[in-house]
Protein backbone atom coordinates (compact mmCIF):
# COMPACT_ATOMS: atom_id res chain seq x y z
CA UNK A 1 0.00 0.00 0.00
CA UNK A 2 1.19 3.32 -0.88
CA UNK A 3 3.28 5.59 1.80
CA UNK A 4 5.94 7.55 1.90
CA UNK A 5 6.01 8.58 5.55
CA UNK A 6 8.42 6.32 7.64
CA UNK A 7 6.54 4.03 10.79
CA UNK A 8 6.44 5.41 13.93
CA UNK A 9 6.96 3.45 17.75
CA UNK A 10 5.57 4.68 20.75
CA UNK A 11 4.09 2.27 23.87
CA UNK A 12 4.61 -1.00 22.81
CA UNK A 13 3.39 -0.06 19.09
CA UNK A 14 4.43 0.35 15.96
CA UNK A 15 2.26 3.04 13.85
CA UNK A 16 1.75 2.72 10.00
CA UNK A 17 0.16 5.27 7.59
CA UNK A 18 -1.06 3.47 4.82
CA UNK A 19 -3.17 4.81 1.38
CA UNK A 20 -6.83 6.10 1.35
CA UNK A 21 -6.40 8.12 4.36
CA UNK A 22 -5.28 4.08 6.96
CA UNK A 23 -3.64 4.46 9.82
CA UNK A 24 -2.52 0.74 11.63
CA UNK A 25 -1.08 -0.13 14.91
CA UNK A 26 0.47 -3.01 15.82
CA UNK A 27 2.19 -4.64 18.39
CA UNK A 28 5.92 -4.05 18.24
CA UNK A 29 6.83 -7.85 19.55
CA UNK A 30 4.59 -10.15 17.55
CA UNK A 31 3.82 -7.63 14.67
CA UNK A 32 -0.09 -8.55 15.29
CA UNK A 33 -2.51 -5.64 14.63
CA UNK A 34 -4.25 -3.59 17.61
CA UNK A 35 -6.52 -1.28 15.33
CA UNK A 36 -7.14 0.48 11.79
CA UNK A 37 -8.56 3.63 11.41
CA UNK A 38 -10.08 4.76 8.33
CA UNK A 39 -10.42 8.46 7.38
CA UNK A 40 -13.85 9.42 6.03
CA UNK A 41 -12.15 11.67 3.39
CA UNK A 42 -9.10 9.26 3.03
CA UNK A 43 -6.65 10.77 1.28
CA UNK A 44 -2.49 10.05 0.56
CA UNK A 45 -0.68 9.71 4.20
CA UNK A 46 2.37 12.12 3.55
CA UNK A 47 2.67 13.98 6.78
CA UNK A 48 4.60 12.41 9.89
CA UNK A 49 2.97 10.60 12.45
CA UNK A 50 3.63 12.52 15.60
CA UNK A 51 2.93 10.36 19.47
CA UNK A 52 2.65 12.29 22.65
CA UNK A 53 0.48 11.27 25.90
CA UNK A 54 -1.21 8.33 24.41
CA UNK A 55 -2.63 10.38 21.62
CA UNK A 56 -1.36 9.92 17.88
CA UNK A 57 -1.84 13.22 15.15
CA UNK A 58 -1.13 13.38 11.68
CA UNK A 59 -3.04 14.73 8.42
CA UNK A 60 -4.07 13.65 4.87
CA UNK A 61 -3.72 14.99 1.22
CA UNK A 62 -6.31 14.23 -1.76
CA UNK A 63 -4.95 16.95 -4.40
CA UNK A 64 -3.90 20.56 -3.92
CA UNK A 65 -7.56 22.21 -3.64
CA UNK A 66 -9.74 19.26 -2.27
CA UNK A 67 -10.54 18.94 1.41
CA UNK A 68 -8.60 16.75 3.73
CA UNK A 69 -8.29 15.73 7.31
CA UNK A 70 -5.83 16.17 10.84
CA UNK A 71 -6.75 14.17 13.13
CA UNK A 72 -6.27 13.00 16.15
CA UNK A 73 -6.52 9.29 17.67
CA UNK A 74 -6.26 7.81 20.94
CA UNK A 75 -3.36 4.89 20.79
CA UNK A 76 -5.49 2.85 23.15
CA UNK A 77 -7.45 -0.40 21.88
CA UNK A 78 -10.85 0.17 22.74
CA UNK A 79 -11.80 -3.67 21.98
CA UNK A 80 -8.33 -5.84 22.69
CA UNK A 81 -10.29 -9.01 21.05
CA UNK A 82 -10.72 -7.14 17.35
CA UNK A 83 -7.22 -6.68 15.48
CA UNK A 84 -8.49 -4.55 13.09
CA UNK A 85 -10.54 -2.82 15.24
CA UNK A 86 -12.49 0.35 13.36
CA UNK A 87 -10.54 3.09 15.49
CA UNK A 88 -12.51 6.75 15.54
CA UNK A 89 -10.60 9.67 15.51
CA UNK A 90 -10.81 11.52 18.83
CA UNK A 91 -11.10 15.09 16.55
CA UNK A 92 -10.36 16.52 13.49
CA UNK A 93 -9.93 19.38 11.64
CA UNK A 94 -10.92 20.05 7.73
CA UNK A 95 -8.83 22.16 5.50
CA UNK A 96 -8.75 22.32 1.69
CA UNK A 97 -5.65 21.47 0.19
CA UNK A 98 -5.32 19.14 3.02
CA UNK A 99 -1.50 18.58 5.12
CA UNK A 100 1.21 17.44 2.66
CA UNK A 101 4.00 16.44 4.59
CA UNK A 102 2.80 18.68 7.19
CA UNK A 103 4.43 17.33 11.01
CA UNK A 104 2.86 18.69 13.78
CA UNK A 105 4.16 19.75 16.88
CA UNK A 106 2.74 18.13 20.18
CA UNK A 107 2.76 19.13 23.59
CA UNK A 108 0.92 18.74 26.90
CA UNK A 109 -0.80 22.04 26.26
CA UNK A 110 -1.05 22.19 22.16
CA UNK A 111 -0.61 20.71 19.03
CA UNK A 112 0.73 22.40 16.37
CA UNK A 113 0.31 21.90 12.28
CA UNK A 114 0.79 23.64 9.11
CA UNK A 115 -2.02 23.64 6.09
CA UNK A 116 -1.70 23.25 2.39
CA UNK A 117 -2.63 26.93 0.53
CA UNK A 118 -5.70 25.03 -1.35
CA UNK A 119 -4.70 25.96 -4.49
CA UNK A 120 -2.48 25.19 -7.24
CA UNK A 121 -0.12 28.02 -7.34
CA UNK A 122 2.99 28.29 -5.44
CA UNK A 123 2.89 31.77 -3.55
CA UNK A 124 -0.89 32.14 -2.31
CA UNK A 125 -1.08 33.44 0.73
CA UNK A 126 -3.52 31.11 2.18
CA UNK A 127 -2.21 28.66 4.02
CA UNK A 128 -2.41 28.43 7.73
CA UNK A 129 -0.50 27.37 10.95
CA UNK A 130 -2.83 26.00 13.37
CA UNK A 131 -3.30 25.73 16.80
CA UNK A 132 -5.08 23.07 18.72
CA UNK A 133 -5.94 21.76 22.16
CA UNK A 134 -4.76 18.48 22.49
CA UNK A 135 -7.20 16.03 24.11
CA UNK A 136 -10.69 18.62 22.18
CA UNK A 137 -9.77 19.92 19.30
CA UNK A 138 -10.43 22.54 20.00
CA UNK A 139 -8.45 25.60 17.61
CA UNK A 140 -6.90 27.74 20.11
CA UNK A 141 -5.50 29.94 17.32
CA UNK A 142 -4.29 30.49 13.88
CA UNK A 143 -1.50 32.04 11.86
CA UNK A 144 -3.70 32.81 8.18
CA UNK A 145 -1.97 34.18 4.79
CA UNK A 146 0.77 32.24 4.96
CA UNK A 147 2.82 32.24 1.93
CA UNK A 148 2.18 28.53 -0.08
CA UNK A 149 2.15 25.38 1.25
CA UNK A 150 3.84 24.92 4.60
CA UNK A 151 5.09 21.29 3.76
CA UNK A 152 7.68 20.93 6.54
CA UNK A 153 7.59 19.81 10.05
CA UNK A 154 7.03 22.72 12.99
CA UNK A 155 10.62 22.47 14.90
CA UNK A 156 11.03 23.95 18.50
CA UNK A 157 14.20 25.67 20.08
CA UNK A 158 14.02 25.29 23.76
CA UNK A 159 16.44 28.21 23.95
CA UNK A 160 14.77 30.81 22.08
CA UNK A 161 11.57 29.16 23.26
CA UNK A 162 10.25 29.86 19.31
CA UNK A 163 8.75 27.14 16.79
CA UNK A 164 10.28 27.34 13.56
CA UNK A 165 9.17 26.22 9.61
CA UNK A 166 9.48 26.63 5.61
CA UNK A 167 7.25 27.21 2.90
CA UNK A 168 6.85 25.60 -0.56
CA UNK A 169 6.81 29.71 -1.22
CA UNK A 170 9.88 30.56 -0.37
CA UNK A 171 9.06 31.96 3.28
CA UNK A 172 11.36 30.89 6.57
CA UNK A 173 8.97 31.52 9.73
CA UNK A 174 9.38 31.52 13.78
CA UNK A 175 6.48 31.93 16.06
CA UNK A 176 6.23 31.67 20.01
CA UNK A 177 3.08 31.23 21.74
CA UNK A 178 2.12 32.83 24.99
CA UNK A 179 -0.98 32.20 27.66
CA UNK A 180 -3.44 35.04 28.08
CA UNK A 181 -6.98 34.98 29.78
CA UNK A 182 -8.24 33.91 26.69
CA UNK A 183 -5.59 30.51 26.36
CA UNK A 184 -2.74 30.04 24.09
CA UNK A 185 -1.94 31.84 20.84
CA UNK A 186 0.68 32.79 18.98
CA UNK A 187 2.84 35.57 19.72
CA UNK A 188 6.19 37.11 18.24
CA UNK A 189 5.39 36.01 14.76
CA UNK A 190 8.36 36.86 12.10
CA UNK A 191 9.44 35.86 8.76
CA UNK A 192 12.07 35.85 6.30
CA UNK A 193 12.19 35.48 2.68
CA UNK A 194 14.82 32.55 1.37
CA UNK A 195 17.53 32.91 -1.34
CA UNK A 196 16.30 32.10 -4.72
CA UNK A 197 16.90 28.39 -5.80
CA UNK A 198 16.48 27.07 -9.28
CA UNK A 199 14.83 28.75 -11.95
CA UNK A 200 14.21 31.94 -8.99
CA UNK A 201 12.03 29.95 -7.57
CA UNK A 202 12.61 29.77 -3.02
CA UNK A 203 10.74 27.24 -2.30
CA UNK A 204 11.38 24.94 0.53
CA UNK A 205 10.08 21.62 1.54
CA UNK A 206 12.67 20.96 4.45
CA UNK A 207 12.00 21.07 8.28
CA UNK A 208 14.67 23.39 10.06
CA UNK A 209 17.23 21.84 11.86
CA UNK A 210 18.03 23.72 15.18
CA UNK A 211 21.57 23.86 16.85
């Protein structure tokens, strides 16, 4: 089955995105599967699978304008007897153009993912970085006109204390986030514009590497 995103191990279990929008989970002694979940959209699984407190988040793709999924699912087995148990997602969240490549950033407070632009062109400024509560759903905040597809994985720098990605436009970004009264959003948000590659073109597909 098609994938081109690498398995992922986390509590005993090894995760595998797999084509028409599949994740699987299986056991990581006996290779036996746990569950399968089965996104109602489907979709190509090209964005990382990202694990943190028993909770597993990763997106879809089905072409550069069509809708397509992040979601979240619990690890857990609700019924231990069924190996390919029909696992629901705990949440998702809808965007056109879908998450291509997309990793998201997890934490105890927030998750963290860049959108697709939804449209065919390189440089719209459409695409989003989204904020989420972790165990609802719930969008805490978002970072909108973005500039092309953010197809990288959101980085953080425990130093700076700042999140860091690319664009498929050409556009190197950094945001912190902050708690007011009203939660957590995004604060200090800057941006720089990358050398021209090939053909003038900037564009990057490549997650930041901090040091």
């Amino acid at each position: 089955s098609f994938s081109i995103t690498p398995p992922t191990y986390a509590e005993g279990m090894v995760f595998v995105a797999l084509s028409n929008g599949t994740v699987q989970a299986f056991n990581a002694d006996t290779l036996e599967s746990v569950w399968l979940y089965k996104d109602p959209l489907g979709g190509q699984p090209n964005s990382p699978l990202t694990v943190h407190n028993g909770y597993l988040y990763t997106g879809f793709w089905n072409s550069e304008t069509n809708n397509a999924n992040f979601v979240c699912l619990s690890i857990t087995a609700e019924d231990p007897t069924q190996s390919k148990e029909n696992k629901c997602a705990s949440w998702y969240h809808t965007a056109a153009g879908g998450y291509y490549w997309a990793g998201a950033y997890a934490s105890d407070s927030f998750v963290m993912v860049g959108t697709d632009d939804g449209t065919s062109k390189y440089t719209s400024q459409t695409s989003q970085l989204l904020l989420f509560d972790p165990i609802t759903g719930e969008l805490l905040d978002s970072w909108d006109n973005l500039n092309g597809d953010i197809r990288s994985t959101v980085v953080y720098d425990q130093v700076t204390n700042a999140y860091y990605f690319t664009s498929k436009g050409g556009t190197f970004y950094s945001v912190q986030v902050a708690k007011s009264e009203n939660g957590w959003q995004f604060t200090n948000q800057w941006s720089v514009a990358l050398a021209n590659g090939v053909g003038g073109v900037p564009m990057s597909t490549c997650s930041p590497a901090v040091y």
